[in-house]
Protein backbone atom coordinates (compact mmCIF):
# COMPACT_ATOMS: atom_id res chain seq x y z
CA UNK A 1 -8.05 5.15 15.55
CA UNK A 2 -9.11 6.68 12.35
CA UNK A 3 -5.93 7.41 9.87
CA UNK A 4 -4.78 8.86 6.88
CA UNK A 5 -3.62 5.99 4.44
CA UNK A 6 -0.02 6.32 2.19
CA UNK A 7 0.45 4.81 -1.29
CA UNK A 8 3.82 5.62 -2.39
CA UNK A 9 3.46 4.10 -6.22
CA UNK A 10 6.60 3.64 -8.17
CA UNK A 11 7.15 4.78 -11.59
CA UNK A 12 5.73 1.91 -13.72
CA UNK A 13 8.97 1.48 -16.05
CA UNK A 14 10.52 0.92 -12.54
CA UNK A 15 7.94 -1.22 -11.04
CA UNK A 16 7.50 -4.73 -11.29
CA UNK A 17 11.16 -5.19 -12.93
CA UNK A 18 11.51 -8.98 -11.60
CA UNK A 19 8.37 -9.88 -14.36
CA UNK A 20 9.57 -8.53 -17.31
CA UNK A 21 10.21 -12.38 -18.58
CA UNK A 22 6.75 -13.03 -17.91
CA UNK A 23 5.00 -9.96 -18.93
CA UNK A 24 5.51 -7.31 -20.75
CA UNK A 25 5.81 -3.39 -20.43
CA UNK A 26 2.29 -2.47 -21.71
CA UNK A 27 0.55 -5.71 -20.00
CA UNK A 28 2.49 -5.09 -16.45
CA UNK A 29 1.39 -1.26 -16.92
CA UNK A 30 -2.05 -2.29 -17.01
CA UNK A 31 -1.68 -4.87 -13.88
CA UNK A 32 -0.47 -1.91 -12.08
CA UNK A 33 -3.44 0.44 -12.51
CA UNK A 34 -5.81 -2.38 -11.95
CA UNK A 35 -4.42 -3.23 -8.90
CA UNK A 36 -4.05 0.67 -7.70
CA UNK A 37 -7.47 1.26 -8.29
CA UNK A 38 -8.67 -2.08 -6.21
CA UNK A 39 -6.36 -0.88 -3.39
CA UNK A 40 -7.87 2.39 -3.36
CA UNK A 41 -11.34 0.99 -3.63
CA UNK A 42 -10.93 -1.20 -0.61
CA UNK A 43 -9.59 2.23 1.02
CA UNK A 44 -12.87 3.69 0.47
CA UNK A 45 -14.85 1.02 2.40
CA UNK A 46 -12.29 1.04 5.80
CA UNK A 47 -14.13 3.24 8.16
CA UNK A 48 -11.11 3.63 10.05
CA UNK A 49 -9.53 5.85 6.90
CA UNK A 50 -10.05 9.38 7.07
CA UNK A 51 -8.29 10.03 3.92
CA UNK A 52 -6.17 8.85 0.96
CA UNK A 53 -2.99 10.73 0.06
CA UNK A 54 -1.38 9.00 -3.75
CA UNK A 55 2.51 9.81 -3.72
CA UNK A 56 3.65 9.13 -7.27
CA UNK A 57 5.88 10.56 -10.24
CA UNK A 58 3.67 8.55 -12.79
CA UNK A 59 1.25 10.51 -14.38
CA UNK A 60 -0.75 6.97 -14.78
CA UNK A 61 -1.23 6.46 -11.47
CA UNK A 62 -2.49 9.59 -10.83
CA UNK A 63 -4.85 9.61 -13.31
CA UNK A 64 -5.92 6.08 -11.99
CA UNK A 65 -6.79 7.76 -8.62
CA UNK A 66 -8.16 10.99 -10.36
CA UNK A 67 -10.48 8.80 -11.53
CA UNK A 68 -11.31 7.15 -8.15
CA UNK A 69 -11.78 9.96 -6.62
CA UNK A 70 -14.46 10.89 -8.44
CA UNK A 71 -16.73 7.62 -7.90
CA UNK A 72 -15.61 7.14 -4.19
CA UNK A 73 -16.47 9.29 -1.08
CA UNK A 74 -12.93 9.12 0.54
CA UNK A 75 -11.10 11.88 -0.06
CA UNK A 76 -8.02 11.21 -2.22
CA UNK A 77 -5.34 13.56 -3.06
CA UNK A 78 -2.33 12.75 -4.97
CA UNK A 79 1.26 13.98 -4.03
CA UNK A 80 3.53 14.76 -7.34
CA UNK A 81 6.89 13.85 -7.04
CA UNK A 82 9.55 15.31 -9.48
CA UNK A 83 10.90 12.21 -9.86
CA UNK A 84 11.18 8.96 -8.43
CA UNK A 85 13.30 8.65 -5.33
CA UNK A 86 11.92 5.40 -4.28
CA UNK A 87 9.14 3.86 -2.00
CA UNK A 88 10.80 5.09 1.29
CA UNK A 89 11.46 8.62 0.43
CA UNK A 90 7.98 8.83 -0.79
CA UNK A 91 6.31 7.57 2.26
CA UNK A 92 8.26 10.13 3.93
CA UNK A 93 6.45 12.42 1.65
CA UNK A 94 3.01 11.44 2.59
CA UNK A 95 3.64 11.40 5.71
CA UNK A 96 4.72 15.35 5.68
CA UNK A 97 1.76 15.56 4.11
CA UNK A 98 -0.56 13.53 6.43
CA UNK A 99 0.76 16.10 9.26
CA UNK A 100 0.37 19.10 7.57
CA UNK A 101 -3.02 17.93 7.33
CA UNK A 102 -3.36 17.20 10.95
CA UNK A 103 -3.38 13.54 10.81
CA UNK A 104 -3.09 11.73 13.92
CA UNK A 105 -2.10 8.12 12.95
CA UNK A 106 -1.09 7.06 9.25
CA UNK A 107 -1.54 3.67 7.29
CA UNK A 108 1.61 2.94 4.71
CA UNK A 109 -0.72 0.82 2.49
CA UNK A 110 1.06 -0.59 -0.89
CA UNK A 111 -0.52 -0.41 -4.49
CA UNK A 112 0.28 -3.88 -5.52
CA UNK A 113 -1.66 -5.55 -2.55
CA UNK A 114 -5.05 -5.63 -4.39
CA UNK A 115 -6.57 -8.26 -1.60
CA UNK A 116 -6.53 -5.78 0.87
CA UNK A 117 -9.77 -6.43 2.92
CA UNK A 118 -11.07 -3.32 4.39
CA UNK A 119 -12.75 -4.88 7.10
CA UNK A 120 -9.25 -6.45 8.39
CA UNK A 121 -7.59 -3.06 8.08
CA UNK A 122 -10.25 -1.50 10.07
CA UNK A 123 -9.71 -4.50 12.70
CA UNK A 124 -5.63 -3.25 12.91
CA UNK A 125 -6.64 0.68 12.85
CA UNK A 126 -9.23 0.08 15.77
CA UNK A 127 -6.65 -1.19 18.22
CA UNK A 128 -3.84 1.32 17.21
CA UNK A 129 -2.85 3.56 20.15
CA UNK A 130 -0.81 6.85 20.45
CA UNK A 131 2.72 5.60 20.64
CA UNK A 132 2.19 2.53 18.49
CA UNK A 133 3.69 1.04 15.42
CA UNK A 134 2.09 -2.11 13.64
CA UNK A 135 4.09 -3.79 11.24
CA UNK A 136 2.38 -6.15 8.80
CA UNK A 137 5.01 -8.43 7.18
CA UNK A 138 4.98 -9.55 3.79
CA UNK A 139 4.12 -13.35 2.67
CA UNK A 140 7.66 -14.39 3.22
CA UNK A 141 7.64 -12.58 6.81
CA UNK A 142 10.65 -10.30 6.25
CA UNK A 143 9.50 -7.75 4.10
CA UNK A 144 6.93 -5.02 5.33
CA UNK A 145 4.07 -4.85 2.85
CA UNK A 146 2.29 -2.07 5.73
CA UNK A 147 2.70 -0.05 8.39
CA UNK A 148 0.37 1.30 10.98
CA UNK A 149 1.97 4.39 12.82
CA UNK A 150 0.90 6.79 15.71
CA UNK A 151 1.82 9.21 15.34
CA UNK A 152 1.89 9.43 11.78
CA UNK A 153 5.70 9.96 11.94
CA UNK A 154 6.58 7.18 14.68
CA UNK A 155 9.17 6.57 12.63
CA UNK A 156 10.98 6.90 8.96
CA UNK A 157 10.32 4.45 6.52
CA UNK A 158 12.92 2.31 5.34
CA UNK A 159 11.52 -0.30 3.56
CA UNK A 160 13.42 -3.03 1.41
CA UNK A 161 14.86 -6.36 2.20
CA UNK A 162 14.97 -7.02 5.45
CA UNK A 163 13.03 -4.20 6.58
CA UNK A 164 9.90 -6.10 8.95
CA UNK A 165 13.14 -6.36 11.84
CA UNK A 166 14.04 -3.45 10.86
CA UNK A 167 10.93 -1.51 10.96
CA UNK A 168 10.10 -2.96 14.45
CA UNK A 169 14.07 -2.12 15.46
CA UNK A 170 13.10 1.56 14.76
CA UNK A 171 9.80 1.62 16.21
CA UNK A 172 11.25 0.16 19.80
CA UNK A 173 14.06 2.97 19.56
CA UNK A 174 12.17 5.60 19.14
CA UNK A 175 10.50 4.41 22.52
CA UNK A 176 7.39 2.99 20.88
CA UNK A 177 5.34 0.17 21.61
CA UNK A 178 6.22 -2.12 18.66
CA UNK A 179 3.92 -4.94 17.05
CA UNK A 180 4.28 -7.65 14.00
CA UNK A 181 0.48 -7.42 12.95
CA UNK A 182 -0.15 -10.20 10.83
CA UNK A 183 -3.07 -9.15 8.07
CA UNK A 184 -3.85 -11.91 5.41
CA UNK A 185 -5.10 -10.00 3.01
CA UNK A 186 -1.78 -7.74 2.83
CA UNK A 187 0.11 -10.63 2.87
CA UNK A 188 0.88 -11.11 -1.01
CA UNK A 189 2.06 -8.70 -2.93
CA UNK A 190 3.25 -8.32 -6.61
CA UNK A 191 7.10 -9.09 -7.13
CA UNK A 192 8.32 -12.27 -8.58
CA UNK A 193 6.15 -14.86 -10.96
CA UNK A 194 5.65 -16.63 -7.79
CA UNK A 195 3.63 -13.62 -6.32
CA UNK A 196 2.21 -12.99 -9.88
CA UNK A 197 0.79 -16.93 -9.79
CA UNK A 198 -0.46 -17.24 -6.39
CA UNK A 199 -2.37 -13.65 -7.08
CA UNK A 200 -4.00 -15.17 -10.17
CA UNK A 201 -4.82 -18.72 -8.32
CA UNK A 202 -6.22 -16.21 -5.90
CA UNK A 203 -8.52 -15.17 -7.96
CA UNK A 204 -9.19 -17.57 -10.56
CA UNK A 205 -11.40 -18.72 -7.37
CA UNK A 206 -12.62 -15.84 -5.69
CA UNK A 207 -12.71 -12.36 -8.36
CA UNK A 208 -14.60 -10.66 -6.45
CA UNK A 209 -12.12 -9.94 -3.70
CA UNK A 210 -10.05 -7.82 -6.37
CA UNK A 211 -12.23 -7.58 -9.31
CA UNK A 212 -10.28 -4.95 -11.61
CA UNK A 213 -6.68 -6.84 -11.12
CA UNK A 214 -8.81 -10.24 -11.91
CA UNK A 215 -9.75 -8.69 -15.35
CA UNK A 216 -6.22 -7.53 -15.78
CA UNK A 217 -4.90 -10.73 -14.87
CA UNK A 218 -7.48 -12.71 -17.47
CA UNK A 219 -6.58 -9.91 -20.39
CA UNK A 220 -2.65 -11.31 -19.93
């Protein structure tokens, strides 16, 4: 089932908070937009996305996927928040948006996931049904680092510790048929100096899977 993918993207003085004894401001500003622009680069080559809708109050990030969109054939359009009200309320946000646009399913894809395998989304998207909600668990498998919804509002985002039960809670409530979708590639994402040195073990062997963030990540 083709679908519109969601990156809600935090304000970057906001982001990332948990590494500022590791790295600093400027440096975990430029790990940011190297990893956005890998996720949305990955985007481009799922078949199963129809489109890419950016929800952000940082002017950064949009110009990151300004800048995308003009090299990639996806369509990407970027949401403007006033102000950051945090990664739930702005997936509810893109979502809004998604219908408005008549999208039938939606993919809640994060910006700090720069493994993301477009072949492996496509796998999940393929298999998604009308009345279906995939969540895809982080590393740790209580966190949800994505989820796959049809329809596109299945159900609200509320994302946070805790929030893989939770998510699947909702989804069963709201009388849907409710997975745990397992995806390695959005397995590890960017919090803690944990996440930051498994992601640059990651790709100390293999750049190519994320080669912007592997740049970043040698610049440090």
């Amino acid at each position: 089932m083709r679908a519109t993918a969601i990156l809600p993207v935090k304000s970057f003085p906001r982001a990332k908070t948990r590494l500022a004894d590791t790295i600093g401001k400027p440096q975990r500003a430029a790990l940011l937009k190297a990893m956005l622009s890998d996720v949305l680069a990955a985007l481009d080559r799922a078949r199963e996305v129809e489109r890419v809708i950016v929800v952000t109050a940082e002017g950064r990030a949009e110009r990151v996927a300004m800048e995308q969109a003009k090299r990639l054939t996806t369509p990407i359009e970027v949401l403007r928040e006033g102000e950051d009200h945090g990664h739930s309320e702005a997936a509810v946000l893109g979502i809004m948006r998604a219908k408005a646009l008549g999208a039938q399913a939606a993919a809640l894809v994060p910006g700090d996931c720069p493994l993301l395998d477009a072949a492996e989304l496509d796998d999940a998207l393929a298999g998604l049904e009308p009345g279906h909600v995939g969540v895809v668990p982080d590393r740790h498998g209580t966190g949800t680092n994505a989820l796959l919804l049809a329809p596109a509002d299945a159900i609200r985002p509320a994302f946070g510790e805790g929030s893989c039960a939770r998510h699947l809670d909702r989804a069963e409530r709201a009388g849907m048929r409710a997975s745990r979708r397992e995806l390695a590639s959005l397995a590890l994402d960017l919090d803690t100096p944990d996440d930051l040195a498994a992601l640059r073990e990651r790709l100390e062997a293999e750049p190519r899977l994320a080669p912007t963030t592997a740049r970043a990540l040698n610049e440090l």
